[in-house]
C-alpha atoms as a PDB file:
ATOM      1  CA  UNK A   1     -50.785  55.731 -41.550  1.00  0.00           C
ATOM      2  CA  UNK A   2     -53.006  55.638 -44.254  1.00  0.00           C
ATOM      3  CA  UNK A   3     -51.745  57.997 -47.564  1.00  0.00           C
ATOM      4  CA  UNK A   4     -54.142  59.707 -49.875  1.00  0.00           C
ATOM      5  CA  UNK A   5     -53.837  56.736 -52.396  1.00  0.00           C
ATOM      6  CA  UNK A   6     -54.673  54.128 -49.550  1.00  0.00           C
ATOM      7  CA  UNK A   7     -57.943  56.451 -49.444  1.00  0.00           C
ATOM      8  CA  UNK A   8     -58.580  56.830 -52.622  1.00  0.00           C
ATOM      9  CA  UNK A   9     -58.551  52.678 -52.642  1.00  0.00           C
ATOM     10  CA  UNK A  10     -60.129  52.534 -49.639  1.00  0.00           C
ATOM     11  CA  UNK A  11     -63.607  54.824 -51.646  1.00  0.00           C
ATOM     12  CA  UNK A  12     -63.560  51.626 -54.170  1.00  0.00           C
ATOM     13  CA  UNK A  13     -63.467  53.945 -57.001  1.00  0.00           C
ATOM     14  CA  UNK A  14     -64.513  50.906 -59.307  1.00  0.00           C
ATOM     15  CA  UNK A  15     -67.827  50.807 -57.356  1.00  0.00           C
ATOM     16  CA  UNK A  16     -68.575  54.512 -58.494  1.00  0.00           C
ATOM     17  CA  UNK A  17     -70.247  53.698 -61.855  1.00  0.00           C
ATOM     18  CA  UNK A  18     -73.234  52.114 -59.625  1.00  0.00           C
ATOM     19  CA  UNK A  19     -73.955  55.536 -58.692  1.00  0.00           C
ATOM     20  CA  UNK A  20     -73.746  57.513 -61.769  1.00  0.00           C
ATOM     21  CA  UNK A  21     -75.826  54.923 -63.938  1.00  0.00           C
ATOM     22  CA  UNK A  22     -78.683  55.822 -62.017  1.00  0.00           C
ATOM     23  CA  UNK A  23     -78.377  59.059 -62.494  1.00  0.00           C
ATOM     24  CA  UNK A  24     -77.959  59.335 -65.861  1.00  0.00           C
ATOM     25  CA  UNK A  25     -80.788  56.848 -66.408  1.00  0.00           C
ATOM     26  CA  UNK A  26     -83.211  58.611 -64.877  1.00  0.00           C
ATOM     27  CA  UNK A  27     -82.094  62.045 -66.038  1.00  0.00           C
ATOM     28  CA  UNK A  28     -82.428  60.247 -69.580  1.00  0.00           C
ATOM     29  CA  UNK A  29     -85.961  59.783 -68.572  1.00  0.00           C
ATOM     30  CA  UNK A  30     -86.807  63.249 -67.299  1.00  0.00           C
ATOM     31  CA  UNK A  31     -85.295  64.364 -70.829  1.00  0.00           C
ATOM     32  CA  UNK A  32     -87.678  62.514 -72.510  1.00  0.00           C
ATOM     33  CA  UNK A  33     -90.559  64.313 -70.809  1.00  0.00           C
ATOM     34  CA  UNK A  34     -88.812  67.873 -72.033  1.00  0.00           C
ATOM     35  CA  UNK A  35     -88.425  68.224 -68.113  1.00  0.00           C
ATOM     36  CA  UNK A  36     -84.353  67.484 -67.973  1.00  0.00           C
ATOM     37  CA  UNK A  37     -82.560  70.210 -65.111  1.00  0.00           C
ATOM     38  CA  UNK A  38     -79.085  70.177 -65.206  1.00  0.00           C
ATOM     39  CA  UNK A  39     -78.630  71.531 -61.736  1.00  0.00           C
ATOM     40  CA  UNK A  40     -80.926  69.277 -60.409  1.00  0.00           C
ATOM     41  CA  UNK A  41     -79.477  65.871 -62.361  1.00  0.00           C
ATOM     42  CA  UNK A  42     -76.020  67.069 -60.674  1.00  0.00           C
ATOM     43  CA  UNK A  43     -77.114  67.127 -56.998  1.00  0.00           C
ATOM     44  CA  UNK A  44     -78.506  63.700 -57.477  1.00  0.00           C
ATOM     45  CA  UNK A  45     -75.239  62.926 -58.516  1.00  0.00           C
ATOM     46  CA  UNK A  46     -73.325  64.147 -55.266  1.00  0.00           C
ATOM     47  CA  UNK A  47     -76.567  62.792 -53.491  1.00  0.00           C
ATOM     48  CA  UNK A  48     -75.518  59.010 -55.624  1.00  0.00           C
ATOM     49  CA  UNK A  49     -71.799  59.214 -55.332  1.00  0.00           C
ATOM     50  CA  UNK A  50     -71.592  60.526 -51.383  1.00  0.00           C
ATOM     51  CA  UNK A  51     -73.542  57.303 -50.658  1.00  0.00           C
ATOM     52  CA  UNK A  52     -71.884  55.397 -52.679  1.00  0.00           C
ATOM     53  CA  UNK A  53     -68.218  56.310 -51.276  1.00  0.00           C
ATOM     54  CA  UNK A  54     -70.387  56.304 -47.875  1.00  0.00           C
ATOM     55  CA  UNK A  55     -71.112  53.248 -47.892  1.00  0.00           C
ATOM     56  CA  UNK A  56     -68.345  51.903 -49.322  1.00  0.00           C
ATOM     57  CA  UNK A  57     -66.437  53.424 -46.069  1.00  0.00           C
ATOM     58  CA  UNK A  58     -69.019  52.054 -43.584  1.00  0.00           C
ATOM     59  CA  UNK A  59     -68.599  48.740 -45.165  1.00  0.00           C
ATOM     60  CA  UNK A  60     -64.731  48.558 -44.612  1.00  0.00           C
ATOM     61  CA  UNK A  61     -64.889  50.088 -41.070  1.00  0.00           C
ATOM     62  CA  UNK A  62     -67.877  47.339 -40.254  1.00  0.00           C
ATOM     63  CA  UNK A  63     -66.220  44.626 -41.755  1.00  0.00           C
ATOM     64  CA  UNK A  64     -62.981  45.430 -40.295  1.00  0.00           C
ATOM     65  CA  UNK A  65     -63.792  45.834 -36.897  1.00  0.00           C
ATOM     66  CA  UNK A  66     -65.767  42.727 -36.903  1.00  0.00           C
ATOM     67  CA  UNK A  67     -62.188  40.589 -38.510  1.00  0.00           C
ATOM     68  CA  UNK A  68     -64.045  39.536 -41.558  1.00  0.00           C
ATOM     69  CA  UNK A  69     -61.843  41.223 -43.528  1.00  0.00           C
ATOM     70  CA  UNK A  70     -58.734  40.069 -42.421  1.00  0.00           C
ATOM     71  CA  UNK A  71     -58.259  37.932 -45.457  1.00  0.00           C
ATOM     72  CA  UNK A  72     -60.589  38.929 -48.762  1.00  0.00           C
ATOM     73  CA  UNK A  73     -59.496  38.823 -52.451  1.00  0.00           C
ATOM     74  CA  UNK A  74     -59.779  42.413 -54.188  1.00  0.00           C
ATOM     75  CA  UNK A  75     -59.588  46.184 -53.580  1.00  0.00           C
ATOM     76  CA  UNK A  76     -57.820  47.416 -50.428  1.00  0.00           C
ATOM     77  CA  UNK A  77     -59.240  47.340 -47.031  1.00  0.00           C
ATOM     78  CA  UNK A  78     -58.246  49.996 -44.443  1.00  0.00           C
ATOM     79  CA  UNK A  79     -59.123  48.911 -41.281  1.00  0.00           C
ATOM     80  CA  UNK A  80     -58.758  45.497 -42.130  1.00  0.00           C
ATOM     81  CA  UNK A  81     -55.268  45.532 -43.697  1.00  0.00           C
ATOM     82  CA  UNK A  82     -54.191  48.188 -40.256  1.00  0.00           C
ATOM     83  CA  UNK A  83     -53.871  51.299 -42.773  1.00  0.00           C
ATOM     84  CA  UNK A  84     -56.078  53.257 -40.905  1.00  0.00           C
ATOM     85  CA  UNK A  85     -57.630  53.823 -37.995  1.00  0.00           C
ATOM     86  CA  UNK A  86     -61.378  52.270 -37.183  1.00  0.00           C
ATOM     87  CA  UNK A  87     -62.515  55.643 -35.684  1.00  0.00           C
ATOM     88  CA  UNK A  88     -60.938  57.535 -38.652  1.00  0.00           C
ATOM     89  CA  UNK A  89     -63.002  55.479 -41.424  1.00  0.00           C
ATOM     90  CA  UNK A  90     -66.076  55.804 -39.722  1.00  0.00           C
ATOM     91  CA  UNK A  91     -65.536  59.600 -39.475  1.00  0.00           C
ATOM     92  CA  UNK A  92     -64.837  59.465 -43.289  1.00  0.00           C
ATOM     93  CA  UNK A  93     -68.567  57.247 -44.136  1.00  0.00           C
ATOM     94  CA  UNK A  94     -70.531  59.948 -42.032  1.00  0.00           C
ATOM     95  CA  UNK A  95     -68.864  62.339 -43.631  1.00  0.00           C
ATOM     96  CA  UNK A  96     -69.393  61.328 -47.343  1.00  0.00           C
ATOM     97  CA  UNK A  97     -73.445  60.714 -45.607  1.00  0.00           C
ATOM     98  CA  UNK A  98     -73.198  64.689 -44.317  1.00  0.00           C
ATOM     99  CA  UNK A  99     -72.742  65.405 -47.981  1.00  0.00           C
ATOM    100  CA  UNK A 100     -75.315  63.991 -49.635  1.00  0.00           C
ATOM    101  CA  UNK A 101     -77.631  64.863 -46.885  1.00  0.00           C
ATOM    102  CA  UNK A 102     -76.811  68.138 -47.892  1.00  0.00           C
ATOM    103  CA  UNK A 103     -77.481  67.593 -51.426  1.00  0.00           C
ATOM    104  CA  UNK A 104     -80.310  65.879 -50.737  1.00  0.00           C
ATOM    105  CA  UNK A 105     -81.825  68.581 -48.492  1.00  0.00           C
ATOM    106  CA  UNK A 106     -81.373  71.701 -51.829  1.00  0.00           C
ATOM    107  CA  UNK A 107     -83.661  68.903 -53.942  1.00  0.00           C
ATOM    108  CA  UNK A 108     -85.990  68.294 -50.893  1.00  0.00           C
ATOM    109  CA  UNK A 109     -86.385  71.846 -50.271  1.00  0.00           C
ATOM    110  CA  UNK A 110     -87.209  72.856 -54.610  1.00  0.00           C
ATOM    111  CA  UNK A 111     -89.370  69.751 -55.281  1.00  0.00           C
ATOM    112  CA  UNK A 112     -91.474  67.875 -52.294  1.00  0.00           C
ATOM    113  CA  UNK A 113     -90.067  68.026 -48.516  1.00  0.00           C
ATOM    114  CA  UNK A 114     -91.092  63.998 -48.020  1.00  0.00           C
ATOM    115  CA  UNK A 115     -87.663  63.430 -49.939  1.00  0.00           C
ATOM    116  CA  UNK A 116     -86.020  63.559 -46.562  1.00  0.00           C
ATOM    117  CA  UNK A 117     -87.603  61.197 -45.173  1.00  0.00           C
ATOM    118  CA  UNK A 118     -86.255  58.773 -48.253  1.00  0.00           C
ATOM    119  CA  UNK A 119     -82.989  60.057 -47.597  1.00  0.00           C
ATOM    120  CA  UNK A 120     -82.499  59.259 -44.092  1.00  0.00           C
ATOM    121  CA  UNK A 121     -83.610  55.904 -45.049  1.00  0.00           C
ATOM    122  CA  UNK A 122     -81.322  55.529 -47.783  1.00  0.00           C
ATOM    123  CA  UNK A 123     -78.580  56.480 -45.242  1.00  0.00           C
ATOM    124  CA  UNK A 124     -80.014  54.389 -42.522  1.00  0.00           C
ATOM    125  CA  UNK A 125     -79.543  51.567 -44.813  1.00  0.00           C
ATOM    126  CA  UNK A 126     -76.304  52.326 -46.374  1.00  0.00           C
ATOM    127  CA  UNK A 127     -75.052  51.914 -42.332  1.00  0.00           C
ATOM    128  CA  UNK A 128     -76.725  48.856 -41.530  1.00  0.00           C
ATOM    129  CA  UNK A 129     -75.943  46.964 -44.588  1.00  0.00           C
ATOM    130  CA  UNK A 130     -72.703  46.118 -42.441  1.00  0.00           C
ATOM    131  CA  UNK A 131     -73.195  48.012 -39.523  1.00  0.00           C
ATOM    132  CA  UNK A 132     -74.950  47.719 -36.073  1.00  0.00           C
ATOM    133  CA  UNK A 133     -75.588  44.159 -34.190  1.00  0.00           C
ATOM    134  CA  UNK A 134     -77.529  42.820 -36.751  1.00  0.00           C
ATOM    135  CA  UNK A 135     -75.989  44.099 -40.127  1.00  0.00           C
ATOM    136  CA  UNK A 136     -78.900  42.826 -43.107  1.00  0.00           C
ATOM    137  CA  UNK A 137     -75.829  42.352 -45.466  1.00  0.00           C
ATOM    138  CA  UNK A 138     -74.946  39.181 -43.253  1.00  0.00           C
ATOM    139  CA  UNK A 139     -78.365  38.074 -43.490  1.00  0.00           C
ATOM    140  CA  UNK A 140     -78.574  37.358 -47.269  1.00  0.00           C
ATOM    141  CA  UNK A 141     -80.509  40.913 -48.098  1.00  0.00           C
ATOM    142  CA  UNK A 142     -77.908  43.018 -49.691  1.00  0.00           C
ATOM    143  CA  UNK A 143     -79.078  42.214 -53.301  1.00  0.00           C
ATOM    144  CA  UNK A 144     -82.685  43.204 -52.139  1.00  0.00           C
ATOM    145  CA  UNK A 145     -81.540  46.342 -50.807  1.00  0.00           C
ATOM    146  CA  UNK A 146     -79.196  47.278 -53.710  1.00  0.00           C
ATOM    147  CA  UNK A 147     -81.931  46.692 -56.235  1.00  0.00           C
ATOM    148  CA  UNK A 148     -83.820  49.086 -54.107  1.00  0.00           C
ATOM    149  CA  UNK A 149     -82.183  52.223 -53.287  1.00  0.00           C
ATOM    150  CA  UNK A 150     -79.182  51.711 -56.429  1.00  0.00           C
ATOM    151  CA  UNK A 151     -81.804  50.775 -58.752  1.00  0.00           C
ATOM    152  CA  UNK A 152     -85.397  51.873 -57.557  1.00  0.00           C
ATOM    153  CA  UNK A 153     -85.312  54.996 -55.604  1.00  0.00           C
ATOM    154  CA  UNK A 154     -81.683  56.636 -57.320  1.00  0.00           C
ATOM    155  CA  UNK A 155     -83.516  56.232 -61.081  1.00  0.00           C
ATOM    156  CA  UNK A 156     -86.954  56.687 -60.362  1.00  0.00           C
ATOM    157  CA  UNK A 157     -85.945  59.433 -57.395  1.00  0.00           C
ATOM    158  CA  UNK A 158     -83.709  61.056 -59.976  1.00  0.00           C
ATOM    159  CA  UNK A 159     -86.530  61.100 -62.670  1.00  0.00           C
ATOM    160  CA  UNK A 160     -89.077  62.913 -59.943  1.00  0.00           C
ATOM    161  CA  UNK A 161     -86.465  65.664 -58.718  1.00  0.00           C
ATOM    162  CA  UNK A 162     -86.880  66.827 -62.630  1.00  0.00           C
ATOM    163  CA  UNK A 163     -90.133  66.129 -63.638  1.00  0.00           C
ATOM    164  CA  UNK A 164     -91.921  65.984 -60.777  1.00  0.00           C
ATOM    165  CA  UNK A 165     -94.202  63.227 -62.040  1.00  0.00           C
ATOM    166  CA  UNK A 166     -94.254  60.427 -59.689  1.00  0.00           C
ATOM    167  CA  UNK A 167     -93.577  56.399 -60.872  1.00  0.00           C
ATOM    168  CA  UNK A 168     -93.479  57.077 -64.497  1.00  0.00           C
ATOM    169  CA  UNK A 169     -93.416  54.225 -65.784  1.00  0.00           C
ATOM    170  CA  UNK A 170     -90.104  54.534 -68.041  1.00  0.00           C
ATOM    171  CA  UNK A 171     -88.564  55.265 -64.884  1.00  0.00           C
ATOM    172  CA  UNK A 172     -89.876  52.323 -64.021  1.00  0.00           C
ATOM    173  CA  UNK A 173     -88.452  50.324 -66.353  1.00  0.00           C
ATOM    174  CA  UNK A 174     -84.828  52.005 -66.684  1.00  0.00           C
ATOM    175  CA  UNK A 175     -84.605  51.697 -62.298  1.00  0.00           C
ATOM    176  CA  UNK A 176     -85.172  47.471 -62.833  1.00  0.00           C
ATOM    177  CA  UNK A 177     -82.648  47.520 -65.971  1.00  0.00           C
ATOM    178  CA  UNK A 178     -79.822  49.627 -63.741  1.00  0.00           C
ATOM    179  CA  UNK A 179     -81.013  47.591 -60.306  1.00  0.00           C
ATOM    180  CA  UNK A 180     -80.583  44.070 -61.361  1.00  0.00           C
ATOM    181  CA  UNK A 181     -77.005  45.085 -62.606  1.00  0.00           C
ATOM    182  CA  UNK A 182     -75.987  46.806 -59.361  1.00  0.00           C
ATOM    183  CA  UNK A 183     -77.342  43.462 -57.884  1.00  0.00           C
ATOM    184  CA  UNK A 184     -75.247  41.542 -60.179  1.00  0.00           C
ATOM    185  CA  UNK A 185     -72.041  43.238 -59.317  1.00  0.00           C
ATOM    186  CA  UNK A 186     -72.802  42.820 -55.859  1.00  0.00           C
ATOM    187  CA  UNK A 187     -73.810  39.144 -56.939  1.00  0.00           C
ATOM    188  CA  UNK A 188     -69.975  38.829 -58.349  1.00  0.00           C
ATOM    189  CA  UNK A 189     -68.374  40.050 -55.731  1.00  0.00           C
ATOM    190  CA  UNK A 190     -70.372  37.964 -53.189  1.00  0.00           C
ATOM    191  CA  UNK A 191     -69.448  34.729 -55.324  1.00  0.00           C
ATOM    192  CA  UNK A 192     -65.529  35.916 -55.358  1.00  0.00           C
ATOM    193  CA  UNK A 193     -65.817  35.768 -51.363  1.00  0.00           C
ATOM    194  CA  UNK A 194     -68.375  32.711 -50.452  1.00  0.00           C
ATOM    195  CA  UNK A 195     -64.826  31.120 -48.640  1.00  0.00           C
ATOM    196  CA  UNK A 196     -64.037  33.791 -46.272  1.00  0.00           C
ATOM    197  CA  UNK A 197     -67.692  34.511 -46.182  1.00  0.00           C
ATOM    198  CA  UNK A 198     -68.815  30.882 -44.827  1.00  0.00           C
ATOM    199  CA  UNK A 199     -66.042  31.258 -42.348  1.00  0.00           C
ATOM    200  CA  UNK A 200     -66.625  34.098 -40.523  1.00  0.00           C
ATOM    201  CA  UNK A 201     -70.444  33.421 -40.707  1.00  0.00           C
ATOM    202  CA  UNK A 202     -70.710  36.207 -43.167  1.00  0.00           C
ATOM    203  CA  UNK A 203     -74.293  34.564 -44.720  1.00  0.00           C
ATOM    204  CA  UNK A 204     -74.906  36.847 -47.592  1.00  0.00           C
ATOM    205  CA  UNK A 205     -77.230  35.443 -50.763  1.00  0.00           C
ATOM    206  CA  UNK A 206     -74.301  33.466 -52.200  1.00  0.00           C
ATOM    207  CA  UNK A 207     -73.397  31.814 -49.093  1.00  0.00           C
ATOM    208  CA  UNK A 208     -77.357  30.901 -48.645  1.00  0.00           C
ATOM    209  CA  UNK A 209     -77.344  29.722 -52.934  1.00  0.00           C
ATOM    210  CA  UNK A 210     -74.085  28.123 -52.616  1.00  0.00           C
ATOM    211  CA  UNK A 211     -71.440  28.562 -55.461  1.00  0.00           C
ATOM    212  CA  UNK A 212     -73.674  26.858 -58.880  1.00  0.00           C
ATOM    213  CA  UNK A 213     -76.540  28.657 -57.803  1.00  0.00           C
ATOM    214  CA  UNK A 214     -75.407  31.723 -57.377  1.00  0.00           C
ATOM    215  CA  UNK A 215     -73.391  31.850 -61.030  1.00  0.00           C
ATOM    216  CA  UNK A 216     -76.925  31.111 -62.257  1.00  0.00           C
ATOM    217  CA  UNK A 217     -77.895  34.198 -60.600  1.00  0.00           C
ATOM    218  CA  UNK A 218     -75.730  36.568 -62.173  1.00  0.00           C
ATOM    219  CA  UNK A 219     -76.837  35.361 -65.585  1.00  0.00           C
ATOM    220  CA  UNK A 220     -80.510  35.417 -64.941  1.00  0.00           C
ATOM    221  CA  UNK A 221     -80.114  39.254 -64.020  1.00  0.00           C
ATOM    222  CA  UNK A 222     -77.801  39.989 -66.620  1.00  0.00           C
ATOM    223  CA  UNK A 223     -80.963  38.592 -68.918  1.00  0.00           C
ATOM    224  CA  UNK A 224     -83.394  40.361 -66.855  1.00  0.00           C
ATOM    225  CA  UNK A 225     -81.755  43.957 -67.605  1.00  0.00           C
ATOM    226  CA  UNK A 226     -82.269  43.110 -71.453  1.00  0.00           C
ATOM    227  CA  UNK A 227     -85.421  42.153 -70.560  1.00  0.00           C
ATOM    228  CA  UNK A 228     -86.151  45.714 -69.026  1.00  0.00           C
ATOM    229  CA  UNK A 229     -84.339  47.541 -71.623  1.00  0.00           C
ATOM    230  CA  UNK A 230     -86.673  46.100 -74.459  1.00  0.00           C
ATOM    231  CA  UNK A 231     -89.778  47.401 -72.242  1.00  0.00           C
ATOM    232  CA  UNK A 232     -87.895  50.661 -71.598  1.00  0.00           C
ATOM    233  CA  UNK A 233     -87.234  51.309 -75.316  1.00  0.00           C
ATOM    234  CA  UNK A 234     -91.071  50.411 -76.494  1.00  0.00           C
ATOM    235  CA  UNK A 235     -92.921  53.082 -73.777  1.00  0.00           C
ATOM    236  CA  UNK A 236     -89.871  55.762 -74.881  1.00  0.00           C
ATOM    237  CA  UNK A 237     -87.879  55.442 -78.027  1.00  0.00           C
ATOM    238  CA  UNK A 238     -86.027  53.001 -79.570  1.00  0.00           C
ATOM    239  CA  UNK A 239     -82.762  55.093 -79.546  1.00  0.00           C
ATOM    240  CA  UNK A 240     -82.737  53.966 -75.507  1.00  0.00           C
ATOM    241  CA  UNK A 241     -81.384  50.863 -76.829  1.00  0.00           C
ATOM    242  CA  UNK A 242     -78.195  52.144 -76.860  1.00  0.00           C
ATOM    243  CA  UNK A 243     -78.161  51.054 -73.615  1.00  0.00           C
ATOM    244  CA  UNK A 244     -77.890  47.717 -74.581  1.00  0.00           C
ATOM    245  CA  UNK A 245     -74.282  48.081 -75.268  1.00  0.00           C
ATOM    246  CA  UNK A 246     -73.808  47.228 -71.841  1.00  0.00           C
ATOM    247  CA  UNK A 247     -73.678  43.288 -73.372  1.00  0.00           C
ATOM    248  CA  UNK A 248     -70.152  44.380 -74.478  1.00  0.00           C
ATOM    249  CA  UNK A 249     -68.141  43.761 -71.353  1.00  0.00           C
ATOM    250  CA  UNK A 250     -71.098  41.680 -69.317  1.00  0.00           C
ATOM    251  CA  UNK A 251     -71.197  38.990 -72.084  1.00  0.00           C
ATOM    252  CA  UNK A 252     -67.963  38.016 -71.921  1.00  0.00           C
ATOM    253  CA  UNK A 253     -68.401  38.835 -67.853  1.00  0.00           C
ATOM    254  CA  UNK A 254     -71.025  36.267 -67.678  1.00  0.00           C
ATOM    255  CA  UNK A 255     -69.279  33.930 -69.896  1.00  0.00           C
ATOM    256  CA  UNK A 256     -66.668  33.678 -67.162  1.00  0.00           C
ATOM    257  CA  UNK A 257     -68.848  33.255 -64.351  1.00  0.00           C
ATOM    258  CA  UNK A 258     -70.917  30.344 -66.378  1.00  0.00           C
ATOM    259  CA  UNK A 259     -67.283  28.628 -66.917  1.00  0.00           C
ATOM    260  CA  UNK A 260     -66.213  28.900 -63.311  1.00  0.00           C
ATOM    261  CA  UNK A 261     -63.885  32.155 -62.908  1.00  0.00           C
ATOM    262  CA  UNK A 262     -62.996  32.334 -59.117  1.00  0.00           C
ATOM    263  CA  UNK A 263     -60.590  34.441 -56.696  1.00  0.00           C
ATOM    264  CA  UNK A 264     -58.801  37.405 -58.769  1.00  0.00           C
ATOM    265  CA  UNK A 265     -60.646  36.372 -61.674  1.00  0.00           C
ATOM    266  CA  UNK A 266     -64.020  37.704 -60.561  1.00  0.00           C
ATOM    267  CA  UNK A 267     -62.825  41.096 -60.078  1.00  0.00           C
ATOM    268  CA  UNK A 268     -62.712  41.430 -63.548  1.00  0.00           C
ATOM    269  CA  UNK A 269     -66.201  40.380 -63.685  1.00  0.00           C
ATOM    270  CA  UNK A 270     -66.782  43.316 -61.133  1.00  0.00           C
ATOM    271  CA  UNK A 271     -65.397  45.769 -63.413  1.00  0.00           C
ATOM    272  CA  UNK A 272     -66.750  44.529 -66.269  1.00  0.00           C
ATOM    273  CA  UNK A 273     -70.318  44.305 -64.746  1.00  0.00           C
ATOM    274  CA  UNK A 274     -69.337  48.203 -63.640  1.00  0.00           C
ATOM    275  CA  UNK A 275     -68.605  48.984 -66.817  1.00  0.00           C
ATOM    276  CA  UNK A 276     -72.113  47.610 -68.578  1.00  0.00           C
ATOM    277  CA  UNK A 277     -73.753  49.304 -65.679  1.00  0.00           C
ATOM    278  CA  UNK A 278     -72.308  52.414 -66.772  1.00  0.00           C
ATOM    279  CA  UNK A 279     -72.356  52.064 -69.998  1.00  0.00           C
ATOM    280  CA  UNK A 280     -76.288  51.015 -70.301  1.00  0.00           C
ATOM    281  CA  UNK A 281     -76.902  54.286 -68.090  1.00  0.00           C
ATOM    282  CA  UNK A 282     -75.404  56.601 -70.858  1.00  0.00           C
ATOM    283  CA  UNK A 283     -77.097  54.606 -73.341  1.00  0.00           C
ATOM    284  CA  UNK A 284     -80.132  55.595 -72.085  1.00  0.00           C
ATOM    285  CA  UNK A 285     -79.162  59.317 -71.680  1.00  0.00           C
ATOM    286  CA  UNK A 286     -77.528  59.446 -75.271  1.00  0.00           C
ATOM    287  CA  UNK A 287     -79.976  57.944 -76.651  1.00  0.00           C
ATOM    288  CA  UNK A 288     -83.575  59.888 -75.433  1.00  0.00           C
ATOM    289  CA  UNK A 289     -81.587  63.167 -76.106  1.00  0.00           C
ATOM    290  CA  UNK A 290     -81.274  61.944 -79.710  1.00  0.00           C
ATOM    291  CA  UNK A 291     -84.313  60.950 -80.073  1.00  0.00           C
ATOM    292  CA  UNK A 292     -85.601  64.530 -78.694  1.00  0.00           C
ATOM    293  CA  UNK A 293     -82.816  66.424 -81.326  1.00  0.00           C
ATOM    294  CA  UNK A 294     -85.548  68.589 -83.566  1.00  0.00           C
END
């Protein structure tokens, strides 16, 4: 019987700065175009964090069901270790999904009505990453997805709930800085479980790379986000560099991957990648309102 703590595990708290990076990102953006809404910024956050705890449900009934998680380095599993019930974790994703389809529908309903139709999808695809008979997270695709709806559509789909400008193009910018470090946590953890991965014909990108590759990976998108944050801070203001204190914990994050960190050591790259994630999102937030101070 699973106890509120095995839950609370089970939601991968650690994973939760993925969705509020977005979200601050893109409300950073909207600020800088006077058109910041508080109420608005907050449902995308129970829109980002439902999925996010969604998926991270769907993920451990999927896996656990299927026995690839019988045996995986990291946070707790609940069907896999027997703490709780398939049917009951399941029951738990859809409901976290209910929620920010709820969410979702208040924005839908005050800015354009063809946002449902991106949030089914993003739910369709927060499912399927592990899900159904052919689950796209066991083809290699996870990192393309994750840059998309954790990067793409939660910064730039954050921005337009506010502004109501479509593809501005610091939105633009801030959603490829945010995506490529969602990818690269999902990157790390992929890396931590090529072993059991390769066993259980669990072919995600670092399976396909193999091991050298794939620590070559990480680093290029850690480099990439820089990259993006340069571009971000020349269309906006150079106060968005703030968000480049993300370097703090990802340097020495990357550092480890380049020398070969493995098993229980590449959880701390997780939370260190987290933690730049989160920390280049309220760069960018802190800094545009600064900027905008009169």
């Amino acid at each position: 019987m699973a106890t509120s703590a095995d839950w609370i595990a089970g939601a991968r708290p650690r994973t939760l700065p993925a969705a509020v990076a977005p979200v601050l990102a893109g409300t950073g953006v909207a600020a800088y175009h006077d058109a910041a809404v508080p109420w608005k910024a907050t449902l995308a956050l129970v829109v980002a964090l439902a999925l996010q705890v969604g998926v991270n449900y769907a993920n451990d009934y999927s896996d656990g069901v299927r026995g690839t998680d019988a045996d995986r380095v990291g946070p707790l599993r609940l069907v896999g270790s027997g703490r709780a019930e398939p049917g009951h974790v399941k029951a738990a994703a859809f409901l976290c999904f209910g929620l920010a389809a709820v969410a979702g529908l208040v924005l839908a309903a005050t800015t354009a009505w063809w946002l449902v139709a991106v949030g089914a999808v993003s739910i369709v695809a927060a499912w399927f990453y592990t899900g159904g008979r052919r689950p796209y997270g066991y083809a290699g695709l996870g990192e393309v997805m994750v840059f998309c709806f954790f990067g793409l559509v939660a910064v730039v789909g954050t921005s337009y709930v506010q502004a109501e400008a479509w593809l501005l193009p610091e939105s633009v910018y801030a959603a490829v800085a945010i995506g490529v470090l969602a990818c690269a946590i999902l990157v790390a953890n992929n890396l931590r479980d090529i072993p059991t991965d390769a066993e259980v014909g669990k072919h995600t990108l670092a399976v396909r790379l193999g091991d050298a590759r794939t620590r070559t990976l990480y680093a290029v998108l850690v480099q990439v986000a820089a990259l993006a944050m340069v571009l971000l801070a020349w269309s906006t203001t150079w106060w968005a560099l703030l968000g480049v204190f993300y370097a703090a914990p990802v340097a020495p994050a990357a550092r480890s991957v380049l020398e070969g960190a493995r098993g229980p050591d590449l959880v701390k790259v997780l939370q260190q990648t987290g933690l730049g994630e989160l920390l280049m999102g309220a760069g960018i937030f802190f800094g545009v309102l600064w900027s905008q101070r009169p």
